[in-house]
C-alpha atoms as a PDB file:
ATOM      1  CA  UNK A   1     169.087-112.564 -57.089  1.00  0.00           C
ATOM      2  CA  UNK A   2     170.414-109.393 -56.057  1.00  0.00           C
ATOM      3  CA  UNK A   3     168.896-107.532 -58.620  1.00  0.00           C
ATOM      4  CA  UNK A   4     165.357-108.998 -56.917  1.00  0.00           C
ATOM      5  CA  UNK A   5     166.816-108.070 -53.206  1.00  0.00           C
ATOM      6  CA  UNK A   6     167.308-104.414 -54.420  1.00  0.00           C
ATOM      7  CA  UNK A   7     164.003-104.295 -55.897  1.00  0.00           C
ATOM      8  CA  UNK A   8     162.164-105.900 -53.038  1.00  0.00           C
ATOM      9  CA  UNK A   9     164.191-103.417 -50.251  1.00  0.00           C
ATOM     10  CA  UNK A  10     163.113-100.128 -52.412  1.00  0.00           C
ATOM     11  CA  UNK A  11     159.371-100.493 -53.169  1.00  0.00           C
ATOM     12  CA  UNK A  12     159.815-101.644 -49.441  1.00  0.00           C
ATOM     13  CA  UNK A  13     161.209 -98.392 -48.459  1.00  0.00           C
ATOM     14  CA  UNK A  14     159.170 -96.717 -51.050  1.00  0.00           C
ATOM     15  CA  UNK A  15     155.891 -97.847 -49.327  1.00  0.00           C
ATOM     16  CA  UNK A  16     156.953 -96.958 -46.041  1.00  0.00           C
ATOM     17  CA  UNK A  17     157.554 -93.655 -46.807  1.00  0.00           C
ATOM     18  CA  UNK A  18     154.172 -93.061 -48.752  1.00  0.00           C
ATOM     19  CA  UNK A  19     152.706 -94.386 -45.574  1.00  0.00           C
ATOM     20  CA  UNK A  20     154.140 -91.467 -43.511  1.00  0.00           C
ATOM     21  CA  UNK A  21     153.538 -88.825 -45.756  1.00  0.00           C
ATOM     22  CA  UNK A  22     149.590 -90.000 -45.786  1.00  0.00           C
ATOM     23  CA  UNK A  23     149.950 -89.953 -41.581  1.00  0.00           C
ATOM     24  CA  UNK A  24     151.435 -86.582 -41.532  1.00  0.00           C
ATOM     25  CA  UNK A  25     148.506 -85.261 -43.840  1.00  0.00           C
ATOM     26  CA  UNK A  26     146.002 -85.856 -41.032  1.00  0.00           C
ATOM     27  CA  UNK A  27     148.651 -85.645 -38.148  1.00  0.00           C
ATOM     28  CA  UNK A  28     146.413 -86.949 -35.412  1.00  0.00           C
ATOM     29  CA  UNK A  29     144.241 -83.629 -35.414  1.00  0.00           C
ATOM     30  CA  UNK A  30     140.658 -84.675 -34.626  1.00  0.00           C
ATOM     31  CA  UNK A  31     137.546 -82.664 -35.403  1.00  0.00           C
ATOM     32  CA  UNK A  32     135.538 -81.541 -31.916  1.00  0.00           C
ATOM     33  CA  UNK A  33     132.597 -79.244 -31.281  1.00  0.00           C
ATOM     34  CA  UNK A  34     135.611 -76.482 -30.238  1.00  0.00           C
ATOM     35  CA  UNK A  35     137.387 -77.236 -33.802  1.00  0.00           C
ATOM     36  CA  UNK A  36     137.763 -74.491 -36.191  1.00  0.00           C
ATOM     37  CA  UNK A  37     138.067 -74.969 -40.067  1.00  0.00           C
ATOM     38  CA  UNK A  38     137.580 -73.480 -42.999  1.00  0.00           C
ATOM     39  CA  UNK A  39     135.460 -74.164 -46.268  1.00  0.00           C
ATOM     40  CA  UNK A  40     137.212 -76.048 -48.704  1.00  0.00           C
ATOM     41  CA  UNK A  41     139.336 -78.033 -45.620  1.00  0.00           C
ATOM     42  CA  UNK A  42     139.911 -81.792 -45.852  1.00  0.00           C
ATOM     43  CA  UNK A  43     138.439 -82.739 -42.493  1.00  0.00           C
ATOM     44  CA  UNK A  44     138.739 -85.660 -40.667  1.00  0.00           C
ATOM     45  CA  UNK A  45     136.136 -86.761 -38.051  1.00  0.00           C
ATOM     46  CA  UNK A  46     136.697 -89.481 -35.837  1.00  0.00           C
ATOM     47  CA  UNK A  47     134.756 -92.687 -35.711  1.00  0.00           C
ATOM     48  CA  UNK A  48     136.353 -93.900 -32.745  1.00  0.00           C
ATOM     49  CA  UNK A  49     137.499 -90.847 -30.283  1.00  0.00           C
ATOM     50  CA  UNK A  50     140.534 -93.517 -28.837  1.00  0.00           C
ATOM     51  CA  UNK A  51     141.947 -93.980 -32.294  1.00  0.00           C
ATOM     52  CA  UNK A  52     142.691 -90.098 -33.893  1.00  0.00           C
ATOM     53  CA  UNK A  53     144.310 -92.247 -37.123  1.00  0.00           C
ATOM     54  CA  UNK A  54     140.737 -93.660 -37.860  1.00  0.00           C
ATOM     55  CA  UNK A  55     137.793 -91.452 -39.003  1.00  0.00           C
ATOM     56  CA  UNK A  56     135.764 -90.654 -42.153  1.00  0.00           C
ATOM     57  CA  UNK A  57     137.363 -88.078 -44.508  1.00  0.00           C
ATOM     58  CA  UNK A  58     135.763 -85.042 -46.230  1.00  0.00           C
ATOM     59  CA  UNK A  59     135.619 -81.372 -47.337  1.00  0.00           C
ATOM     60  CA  UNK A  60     134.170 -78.657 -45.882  1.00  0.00           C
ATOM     61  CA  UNK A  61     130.936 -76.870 -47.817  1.00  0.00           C
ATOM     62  CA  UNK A  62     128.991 -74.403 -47.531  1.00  0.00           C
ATOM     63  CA  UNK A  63     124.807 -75.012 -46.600  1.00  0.00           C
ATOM     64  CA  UNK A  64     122.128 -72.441 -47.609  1.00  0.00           C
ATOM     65  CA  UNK A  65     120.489 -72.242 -44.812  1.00  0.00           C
ATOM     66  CA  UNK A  66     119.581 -68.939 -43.226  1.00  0.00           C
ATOM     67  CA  UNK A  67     119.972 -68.438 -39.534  1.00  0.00           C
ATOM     68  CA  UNK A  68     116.744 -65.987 -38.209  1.00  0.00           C
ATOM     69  CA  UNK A  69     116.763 -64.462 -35.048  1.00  0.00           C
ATOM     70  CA  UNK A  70     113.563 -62.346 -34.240  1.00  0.00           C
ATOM     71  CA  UNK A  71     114.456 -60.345 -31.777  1.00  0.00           C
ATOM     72  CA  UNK A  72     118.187 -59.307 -30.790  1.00  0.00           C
ATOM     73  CA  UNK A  73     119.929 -57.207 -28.536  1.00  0.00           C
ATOM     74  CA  UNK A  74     121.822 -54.325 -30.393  1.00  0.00           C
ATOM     75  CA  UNK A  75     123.343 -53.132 -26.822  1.00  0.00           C
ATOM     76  CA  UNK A  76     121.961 -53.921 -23.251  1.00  0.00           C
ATOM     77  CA  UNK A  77     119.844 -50.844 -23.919  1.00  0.00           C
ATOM     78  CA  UNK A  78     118.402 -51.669 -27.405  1.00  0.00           C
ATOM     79  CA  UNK A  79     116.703 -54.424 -28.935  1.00  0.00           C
ATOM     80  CA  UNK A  80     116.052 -54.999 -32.720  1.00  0.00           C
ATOM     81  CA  UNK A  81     113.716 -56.698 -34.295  1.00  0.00           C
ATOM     82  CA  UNK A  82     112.165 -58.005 -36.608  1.00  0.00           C
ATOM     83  CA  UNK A  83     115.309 -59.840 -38.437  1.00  0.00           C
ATOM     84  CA  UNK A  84     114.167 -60.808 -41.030  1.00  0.00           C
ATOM     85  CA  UNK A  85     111.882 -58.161 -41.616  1.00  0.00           C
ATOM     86  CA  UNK A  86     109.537 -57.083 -44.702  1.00  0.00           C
ATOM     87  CA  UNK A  87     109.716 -53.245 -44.316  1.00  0.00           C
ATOM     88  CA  UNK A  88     110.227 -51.710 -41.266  1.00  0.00           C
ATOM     89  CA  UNK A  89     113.050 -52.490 -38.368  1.00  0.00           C
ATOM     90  CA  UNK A  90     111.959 -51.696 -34.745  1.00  0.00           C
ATOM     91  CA  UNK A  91     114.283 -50.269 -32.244  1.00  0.00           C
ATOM     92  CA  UNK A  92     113.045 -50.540 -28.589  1.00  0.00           C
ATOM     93  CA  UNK A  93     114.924 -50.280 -25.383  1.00  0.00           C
ATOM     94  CA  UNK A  94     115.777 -47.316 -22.677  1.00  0.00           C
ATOM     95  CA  UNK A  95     117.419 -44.922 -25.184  1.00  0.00           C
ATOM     96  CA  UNK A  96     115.175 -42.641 -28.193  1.00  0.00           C
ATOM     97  CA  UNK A  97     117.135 -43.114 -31.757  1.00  0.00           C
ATOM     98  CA  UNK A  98     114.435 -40.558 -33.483  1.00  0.00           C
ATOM     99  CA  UNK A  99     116.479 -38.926 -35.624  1.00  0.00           C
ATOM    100  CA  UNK A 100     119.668 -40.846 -35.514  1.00  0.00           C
ATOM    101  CA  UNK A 101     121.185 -41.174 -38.917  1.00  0.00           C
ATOM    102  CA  UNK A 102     121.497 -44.571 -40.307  1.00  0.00           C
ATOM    103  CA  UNK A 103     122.928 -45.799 -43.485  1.00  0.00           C
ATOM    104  CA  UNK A 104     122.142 -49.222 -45.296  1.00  0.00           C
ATOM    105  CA  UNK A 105     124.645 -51.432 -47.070  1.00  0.00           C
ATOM    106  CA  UNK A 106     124.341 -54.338 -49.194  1.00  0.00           C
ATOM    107  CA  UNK A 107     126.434 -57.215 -49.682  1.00  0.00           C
ATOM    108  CA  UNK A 108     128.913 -55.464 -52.392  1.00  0.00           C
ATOM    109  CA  UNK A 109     129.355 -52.588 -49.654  1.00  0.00           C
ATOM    110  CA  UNK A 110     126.916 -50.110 -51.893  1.00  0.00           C
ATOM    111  CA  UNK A 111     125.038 -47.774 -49.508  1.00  0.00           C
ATOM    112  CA  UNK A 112     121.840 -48.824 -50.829  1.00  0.00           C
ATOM    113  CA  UNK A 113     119.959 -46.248 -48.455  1.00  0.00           C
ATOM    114  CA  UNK A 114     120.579 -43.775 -45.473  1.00  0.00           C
ATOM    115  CA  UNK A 115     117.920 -42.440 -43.689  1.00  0.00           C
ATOM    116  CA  UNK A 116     116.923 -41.410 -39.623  1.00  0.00           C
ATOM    117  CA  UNK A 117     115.328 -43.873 -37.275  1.00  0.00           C
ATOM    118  CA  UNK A 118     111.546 -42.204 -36.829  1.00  0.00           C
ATOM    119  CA  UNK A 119     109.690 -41.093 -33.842  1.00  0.00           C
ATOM    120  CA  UNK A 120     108.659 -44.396 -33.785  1.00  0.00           C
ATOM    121  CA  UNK A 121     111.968 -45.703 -33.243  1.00  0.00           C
ATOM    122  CA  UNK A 122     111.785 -47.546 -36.824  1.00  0.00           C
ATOM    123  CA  UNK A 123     113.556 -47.031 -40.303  1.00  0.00           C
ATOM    124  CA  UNK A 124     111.784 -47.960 -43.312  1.00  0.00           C
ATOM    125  CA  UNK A 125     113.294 -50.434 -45.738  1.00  0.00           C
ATOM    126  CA  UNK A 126     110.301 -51.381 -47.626  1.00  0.00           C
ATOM    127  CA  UNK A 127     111.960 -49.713 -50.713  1.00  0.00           C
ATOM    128  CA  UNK A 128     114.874 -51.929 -50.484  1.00  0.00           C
ATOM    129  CA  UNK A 129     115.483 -55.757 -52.522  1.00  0.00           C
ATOM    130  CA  UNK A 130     115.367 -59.047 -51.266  1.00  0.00           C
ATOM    131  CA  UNK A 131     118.593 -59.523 -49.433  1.00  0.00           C
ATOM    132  CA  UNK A 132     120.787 -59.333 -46.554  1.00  0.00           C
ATOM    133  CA  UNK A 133     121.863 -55.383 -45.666  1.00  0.00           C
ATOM    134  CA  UNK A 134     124.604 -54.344 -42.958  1.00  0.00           C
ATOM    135  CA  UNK A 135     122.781 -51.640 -40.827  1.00  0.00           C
ATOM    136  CA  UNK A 136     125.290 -48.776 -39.253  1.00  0.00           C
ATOM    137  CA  UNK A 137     124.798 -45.682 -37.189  1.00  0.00           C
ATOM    138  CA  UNK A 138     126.469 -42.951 -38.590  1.00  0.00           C
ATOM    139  CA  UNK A 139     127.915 -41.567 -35.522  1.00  0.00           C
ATOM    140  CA  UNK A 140     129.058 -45.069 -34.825  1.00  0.00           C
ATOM    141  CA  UNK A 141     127.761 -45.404 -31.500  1.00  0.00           C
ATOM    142  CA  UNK A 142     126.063 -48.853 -31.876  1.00  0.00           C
ATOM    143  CA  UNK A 143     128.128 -51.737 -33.557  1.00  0.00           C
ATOM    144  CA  UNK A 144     127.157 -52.353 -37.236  1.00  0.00           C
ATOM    145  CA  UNK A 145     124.724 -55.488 -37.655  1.00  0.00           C
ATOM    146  CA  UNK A 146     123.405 -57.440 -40.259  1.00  0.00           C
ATOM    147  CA  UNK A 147     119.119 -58.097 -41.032  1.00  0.00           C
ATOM    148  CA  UNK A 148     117.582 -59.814 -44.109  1.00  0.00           C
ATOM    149  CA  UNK A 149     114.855 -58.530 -45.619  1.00  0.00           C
ATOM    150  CA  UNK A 150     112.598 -60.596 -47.272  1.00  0.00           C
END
């Protein structure tokens, strides 16, 4: 009989402590629109925003989707566009680039070209892959951005 009591009291006392190592995974953290996680994360998003201990459970991943902007503003002065392009990038705004040097990375960090924005406030990247490219100024004056080129 006591043998039984002893048995009964630990997987008891066993189960109650699996039980709060399974709440502490998830602590009570809820996933909202101002959430921040990374891929690979086990999430939890609430079903019912009154109860954070209830929710469906699941792992971040990544989506292939491609987000295309048109037209965007490089600086309040300049505008770029367009992203994606096929061959040339347009600069247009209040400043003249012509002649600004410009090199062209790719996603490895290769300099895949550097040229000079033309008198037509372009640069020509026909000669470059499919891809996405990091575009930078080489005097640094304008923050580095990102175009695809299709």
């Amino acid at each position: 009989m006591k043998h039984r009591l002893l048995t009964l009291i630990l997987l008891t006392a066993s189960m109650g402590y699996a039980q709060s190592v399974i709440q502490s995974v998830n602590s009570g953290s809820l996933i909202t629109t101002a959430s921040s996680v990374s891929i690979g994360e086990i999430i939890v998003n609430s079903v019912n925003a009154n109860q954070s201990s209830s929710g469906m459970i699941g792992i971040l991943a990544t989506h292939n989707a491609t987000l295309e902007v048109t037209r965007f503003e490089l600086t309040e002065n300049i505008t770029v566009y367009p992203n994606p392009t096929a061959a040339k990038l347009f600069f247009s705004g209040k400043d003249n680039l012509a002649g600004k040097k410009v090199s062209v990375y790719d996603q490895t960090g290769k300099c895949a070209l550097q040229t000079a924005v033309s008198e037509a406030q372009s640069i020509d990247l026909e000669t470059l892959p499919t891809g996405i490219f990091l575009i930078q100024f080489q005097d640094k004056t304008f923050q580095t951005f990102t175009i695809i080129k299709h």
